[in-house]
Protein backbone atom coordinates (compact mmCIF):
# COMPACT_ATOMS: atom_id res chain seq x y z
CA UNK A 1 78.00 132.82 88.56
CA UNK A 2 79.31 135.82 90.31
CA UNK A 3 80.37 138.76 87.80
CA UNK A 4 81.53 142.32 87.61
CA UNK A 5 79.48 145.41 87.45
CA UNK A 6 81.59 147.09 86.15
CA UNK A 7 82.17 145.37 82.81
CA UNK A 8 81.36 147.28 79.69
CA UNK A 9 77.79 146.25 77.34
CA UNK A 10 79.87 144.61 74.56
CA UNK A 11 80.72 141.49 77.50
CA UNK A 12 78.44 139.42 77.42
CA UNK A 13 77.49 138.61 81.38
CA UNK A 14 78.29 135.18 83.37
CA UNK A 15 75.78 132.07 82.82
CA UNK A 16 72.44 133.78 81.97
CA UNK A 17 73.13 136.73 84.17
CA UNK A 18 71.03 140.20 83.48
CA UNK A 19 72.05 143.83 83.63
CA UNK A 20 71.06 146.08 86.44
CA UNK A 21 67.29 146.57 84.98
CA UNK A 22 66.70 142.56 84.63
CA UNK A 23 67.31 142.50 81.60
CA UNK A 24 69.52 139.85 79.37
CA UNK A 25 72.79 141.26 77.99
CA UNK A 26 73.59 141.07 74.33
CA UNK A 27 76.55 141.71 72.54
CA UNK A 28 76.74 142.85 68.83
CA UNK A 29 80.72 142.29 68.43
CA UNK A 30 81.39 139.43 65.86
CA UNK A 31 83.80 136.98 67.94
CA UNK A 32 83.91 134.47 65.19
CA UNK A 33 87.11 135.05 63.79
CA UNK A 34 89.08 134.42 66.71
CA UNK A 35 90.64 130.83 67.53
CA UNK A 36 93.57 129.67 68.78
CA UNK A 37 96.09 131.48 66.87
CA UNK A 38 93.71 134.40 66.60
CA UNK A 39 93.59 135.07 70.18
CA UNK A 40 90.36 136.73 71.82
CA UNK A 41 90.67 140.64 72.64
CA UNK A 42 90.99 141.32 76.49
CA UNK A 43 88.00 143.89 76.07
CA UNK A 44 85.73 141.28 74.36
CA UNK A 45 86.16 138.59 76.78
CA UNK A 46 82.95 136.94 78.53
CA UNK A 47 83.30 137.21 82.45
CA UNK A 48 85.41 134.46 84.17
CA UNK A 49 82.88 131.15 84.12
CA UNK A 50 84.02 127.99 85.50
CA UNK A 51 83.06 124.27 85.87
CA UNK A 52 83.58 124.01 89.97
CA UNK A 53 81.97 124.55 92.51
CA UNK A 54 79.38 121.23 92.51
CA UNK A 55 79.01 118.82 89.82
CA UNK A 56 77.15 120.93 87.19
CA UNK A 57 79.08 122.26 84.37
CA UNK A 58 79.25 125.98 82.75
CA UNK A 59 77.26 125.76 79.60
CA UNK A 60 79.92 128.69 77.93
CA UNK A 61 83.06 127.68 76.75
CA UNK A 62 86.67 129.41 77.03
CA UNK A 63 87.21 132.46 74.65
CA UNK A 64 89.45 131.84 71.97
CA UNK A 65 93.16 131.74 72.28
CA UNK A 66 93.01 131.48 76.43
CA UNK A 67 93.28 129.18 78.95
CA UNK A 68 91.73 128.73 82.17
CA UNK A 69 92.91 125.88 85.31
CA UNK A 70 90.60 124.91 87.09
CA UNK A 71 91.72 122.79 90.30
CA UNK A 72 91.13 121.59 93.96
CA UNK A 73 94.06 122.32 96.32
CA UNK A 74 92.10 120.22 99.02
CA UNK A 75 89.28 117.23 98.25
CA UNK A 76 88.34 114.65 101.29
CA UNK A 77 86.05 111.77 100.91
CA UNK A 78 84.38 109.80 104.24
CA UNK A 79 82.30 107.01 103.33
CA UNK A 80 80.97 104.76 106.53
CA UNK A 81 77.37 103.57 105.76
CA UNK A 82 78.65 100.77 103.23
CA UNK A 83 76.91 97.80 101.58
CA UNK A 84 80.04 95.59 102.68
CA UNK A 85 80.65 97.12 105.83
CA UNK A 86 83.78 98.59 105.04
CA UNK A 87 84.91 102.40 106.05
CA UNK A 88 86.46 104.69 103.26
CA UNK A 89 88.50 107.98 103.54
CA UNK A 90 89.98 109.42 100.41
CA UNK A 91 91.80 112.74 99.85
CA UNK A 92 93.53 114.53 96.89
CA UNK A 93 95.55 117.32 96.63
CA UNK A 94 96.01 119.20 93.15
CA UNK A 95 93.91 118.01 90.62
CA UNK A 96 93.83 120.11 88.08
CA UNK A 97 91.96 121.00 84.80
CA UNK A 98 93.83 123.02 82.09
CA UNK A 99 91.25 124.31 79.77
CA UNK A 100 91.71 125.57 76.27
CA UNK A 101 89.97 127.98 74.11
CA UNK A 102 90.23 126.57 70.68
CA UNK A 103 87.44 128.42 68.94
CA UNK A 104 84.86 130.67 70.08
CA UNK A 105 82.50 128.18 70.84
CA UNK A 106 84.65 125.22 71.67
CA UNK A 107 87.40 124.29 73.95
CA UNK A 108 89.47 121.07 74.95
CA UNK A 109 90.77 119.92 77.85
CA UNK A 110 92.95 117.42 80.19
CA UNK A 111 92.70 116.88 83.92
CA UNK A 112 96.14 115.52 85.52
CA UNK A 113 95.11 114.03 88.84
CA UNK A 114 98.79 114.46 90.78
CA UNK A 115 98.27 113.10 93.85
CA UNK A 116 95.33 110.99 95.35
CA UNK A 117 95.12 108.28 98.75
CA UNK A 118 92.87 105.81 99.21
CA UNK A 119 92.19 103.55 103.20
CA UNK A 120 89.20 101.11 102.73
CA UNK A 121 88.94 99.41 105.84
CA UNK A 122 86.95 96.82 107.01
CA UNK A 123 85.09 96.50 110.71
CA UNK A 124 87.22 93.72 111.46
CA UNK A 125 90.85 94.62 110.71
CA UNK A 126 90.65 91.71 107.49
CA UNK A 127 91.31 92.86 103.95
CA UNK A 128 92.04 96.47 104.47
CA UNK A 129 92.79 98.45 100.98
CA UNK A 130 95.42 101.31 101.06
CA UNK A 131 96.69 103.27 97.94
CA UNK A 132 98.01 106.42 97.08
CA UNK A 133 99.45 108.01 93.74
CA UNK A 134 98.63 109.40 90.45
CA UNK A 135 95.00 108.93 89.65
CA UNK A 136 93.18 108.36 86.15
CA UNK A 137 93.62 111.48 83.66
CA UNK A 138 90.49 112.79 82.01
CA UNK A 139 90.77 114.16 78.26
CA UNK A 140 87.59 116.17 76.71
CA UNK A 141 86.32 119.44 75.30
CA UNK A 142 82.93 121.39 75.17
CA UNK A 143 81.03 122.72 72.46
CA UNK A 144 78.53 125.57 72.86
CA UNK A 145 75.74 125.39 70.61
CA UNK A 146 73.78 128.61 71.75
CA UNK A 147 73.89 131.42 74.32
CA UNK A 148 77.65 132.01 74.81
CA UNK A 149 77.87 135.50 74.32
CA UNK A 150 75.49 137.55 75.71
CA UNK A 151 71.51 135.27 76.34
CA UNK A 152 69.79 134.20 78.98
CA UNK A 153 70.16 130.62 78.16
CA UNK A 154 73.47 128.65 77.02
CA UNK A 155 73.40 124.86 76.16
CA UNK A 156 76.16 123.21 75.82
CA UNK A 157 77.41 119.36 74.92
CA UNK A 158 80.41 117.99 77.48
CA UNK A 159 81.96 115.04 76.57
CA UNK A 160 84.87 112.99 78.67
CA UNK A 161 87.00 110.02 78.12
CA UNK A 162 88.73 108.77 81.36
CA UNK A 163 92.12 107.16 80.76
CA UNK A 164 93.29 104.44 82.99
CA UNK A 165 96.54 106.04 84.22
CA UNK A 166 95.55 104.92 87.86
CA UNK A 167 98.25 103.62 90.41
CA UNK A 168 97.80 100.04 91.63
CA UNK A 169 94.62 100.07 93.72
CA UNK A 170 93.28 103.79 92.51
CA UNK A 171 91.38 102.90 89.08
CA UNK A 172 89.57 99.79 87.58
CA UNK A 173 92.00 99.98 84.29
CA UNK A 174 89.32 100.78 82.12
CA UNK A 175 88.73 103.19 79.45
CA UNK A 176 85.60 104.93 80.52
CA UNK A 177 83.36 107.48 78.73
CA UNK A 178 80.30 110.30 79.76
CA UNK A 179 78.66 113.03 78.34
CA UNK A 180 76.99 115.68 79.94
CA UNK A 181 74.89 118.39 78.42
CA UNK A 182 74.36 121.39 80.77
CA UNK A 183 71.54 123.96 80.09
CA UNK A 184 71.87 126.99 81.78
CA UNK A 185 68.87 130.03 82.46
CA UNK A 186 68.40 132.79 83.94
CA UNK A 187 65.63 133.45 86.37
CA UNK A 188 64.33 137.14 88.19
CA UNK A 189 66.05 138.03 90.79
CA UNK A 190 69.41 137.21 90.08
CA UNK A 191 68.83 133.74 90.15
CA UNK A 192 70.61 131.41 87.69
CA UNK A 193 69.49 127.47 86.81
CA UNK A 194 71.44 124.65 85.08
CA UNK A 195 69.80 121.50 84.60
CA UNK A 196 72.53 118.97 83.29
CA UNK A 197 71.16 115.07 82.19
CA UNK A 198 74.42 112.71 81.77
CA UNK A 199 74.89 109.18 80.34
CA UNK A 200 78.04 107.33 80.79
CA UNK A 201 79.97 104.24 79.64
CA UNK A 202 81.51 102.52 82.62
CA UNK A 203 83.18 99.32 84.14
CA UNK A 204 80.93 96.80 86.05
CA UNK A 205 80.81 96.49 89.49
CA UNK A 206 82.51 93.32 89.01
CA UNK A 207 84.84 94.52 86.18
CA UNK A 208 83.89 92.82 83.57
CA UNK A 209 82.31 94.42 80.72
CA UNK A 210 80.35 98.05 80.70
CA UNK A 211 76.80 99.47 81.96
CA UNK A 212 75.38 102.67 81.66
CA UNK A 213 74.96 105.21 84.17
CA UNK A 214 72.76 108.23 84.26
CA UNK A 215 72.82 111.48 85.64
CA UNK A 216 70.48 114.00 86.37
CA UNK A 217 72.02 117.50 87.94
CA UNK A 218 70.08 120.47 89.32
CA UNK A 219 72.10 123.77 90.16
CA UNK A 220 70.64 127.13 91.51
CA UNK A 221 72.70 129.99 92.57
CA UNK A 222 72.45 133.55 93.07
CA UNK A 223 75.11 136.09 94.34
CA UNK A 224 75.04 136.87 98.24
CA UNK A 225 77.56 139.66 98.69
CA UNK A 226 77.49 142.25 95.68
CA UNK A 227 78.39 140.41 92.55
CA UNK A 228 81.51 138.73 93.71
CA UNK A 229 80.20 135.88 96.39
CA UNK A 230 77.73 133.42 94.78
CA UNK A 231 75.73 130.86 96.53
CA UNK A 232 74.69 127.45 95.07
CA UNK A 233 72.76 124.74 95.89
CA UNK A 234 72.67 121.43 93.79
CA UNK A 235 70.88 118.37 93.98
CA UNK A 236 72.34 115.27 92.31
CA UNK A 237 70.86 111.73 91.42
CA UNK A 238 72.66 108.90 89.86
CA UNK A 239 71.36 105.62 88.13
CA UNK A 240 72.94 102.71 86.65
CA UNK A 241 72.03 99.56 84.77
CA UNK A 242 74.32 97.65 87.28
CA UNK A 243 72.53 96.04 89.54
CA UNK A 244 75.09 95.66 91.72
CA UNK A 245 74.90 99.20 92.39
CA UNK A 246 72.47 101.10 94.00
CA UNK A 247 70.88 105.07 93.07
CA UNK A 248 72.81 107.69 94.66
CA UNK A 249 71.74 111.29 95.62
CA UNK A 250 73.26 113.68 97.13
CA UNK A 251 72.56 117.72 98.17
CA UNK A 252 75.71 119.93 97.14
CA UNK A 253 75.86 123.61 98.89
CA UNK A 254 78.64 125.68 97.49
CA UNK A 255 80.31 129.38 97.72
CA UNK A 256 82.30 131.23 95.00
CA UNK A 257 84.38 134.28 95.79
CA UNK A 258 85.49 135.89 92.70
CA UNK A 259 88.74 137.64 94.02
CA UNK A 260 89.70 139.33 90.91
CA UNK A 261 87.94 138.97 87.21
CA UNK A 262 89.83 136.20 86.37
CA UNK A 263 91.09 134.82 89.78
CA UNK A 264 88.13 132.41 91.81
CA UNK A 265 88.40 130.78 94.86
CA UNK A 266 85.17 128.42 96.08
CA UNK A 267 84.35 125.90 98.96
CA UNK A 268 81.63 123.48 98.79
CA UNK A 269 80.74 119.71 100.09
CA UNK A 270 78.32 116.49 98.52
CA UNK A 271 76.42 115.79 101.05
CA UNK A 272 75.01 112.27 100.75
CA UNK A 273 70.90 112.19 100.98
CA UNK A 274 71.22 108.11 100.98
CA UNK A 275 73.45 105.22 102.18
CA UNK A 276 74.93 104.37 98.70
CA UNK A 277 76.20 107.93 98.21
CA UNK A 278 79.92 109.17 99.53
CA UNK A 279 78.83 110.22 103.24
CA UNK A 280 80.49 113.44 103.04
CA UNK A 281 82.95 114.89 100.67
CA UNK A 282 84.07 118.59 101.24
CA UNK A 283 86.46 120.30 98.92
CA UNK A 284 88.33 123.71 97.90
CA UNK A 285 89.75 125.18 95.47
CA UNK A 286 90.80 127.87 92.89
CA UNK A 287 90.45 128.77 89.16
CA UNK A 288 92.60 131.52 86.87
CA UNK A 289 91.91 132.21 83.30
CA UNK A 290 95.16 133.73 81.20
């Protein structure tokens, strides 16, 4: 995660990051009695980390009495290479994530989906699917067990419940649950890895009853351009007990531009690496912490 140079010993630096001699960052400043009526200092704050770009989380949490949105202003989905010969474009403007700092190791969240289309069309002109409208909110939190202020390593434990708040022809009405637990280190050079396994709870194929679906995500980045412009490139894979559906990888290159310390802007794309994966999906969008 890109981060600022600038920023005094007692912050503790982004995901894993290291000083200017390679060396992890520590903190000695006791954050613990801070919460959300006990709001974080501004000059104790851990630099600006976010959960966008890609698909792998940040393993740190928000401090303590802020909050942070997270959102796309522009997501586009184009899906050819089908298993029922269909063609599928999706787009959504303004989905965002309003995160919560509710302790110093744990936040909660809620992601309002405002606006989202959906044209499934078929090579023949015959059952053609088109919907647009709210989508499905998502309600969670994290919880940071080690490394948020100030290590080379962060874990943390991610967990989601999807509501089905869909319009008609959006959602599968279904509850729907996941956890993800990303673990974040850092390597020489700059170099940051988070490895992030996920299990979920989700409708059939068919919609009736649940299977499980597993995740494995691989992110490594590394600032570009001083400490404000990161690079990242992910790899995802995704397995279910469905047997209707098939594994799904994909390769994920992203940028991050951090504009100000707690203003980010980032582009990125999923970029499918098989035919049961989204062909292409690119996306942008922006983050602020208060």
């Amino acid at each position: 995660m890109a981060q600022d140079p600038n920023a005094p010993v007692r912050q503790q630096e982004r995901e894993g990051a290291t000083n200017a001699e390679g060396t992890p960052v520590r903190i000695t400043v006791d954050k613990s009695q801070y919460n959300l009526f006990n709001r974080t200092p501004d000059d104790q704050l851990r630099p600006f980390s976010t959960d966008r770009p890609g698909k792998t989380h940040s393993s740190l949490t928000v401090d303590a009495g802020h909050f942070q949105l997270e959102s796309d202003f522009w997501n586009y989905t184009w899906d050819r290479f089908t298993r029922d010969h269909t063609t599928g474009r999706a787009y959504s403007v303004a989905n965002p994530y309003l995160k919560i700092g509710v302790t110093n190791w744990a936040e909660v969240e809620i992601q309002i989906p405002t606006y989202n289309s959906l044209a499934i069309l078929s090579r023949n002109g015959e059952g053609n699917l088109r919907a647009r409208g709210f989508g499905d909110v998502l309600v969670g939190g994290k919880i940071n067990v080690f490394g948020n202020d100030g290590s080379d390593q962060a874990l943390a434990l991610y967990p989601l419940v999807k509501l089905p708040t869909a319009a008609r022809g959006l959602g599968n009405n279904m509850v729907e649950y996941s956890l993800n637990i990303p673990y974040t280190v850092a390597l020489p050079a700059k170099f940051s890895l988070t490895l992030e396994p996920a299990v979920g709870l989700l409708r059939n194929y068919n919609k009736q009853g649940y299977h499980a679906d597993y995740q494995f995500l691989a992110n490594l980045n590394r600032p570009i351009i001083g400490e404000v412009v990161t690079a990242a490139l992910e790899i995802a894979a995704e397995y279910t007990t469905d047997h209707n559906i098939r594994p799904r990888y994909t390769i994920d290159p992203s940028l991050q531009w951090l504009l100000t310390p707690a203003l980010q802007l980032d582009v990125g794309a999923y970029v499918a690496l098989n035919k049961s994966a989204a062909d292409y999906n690119p996306y942008a969008g922006l983050s602020f912490r208060y």
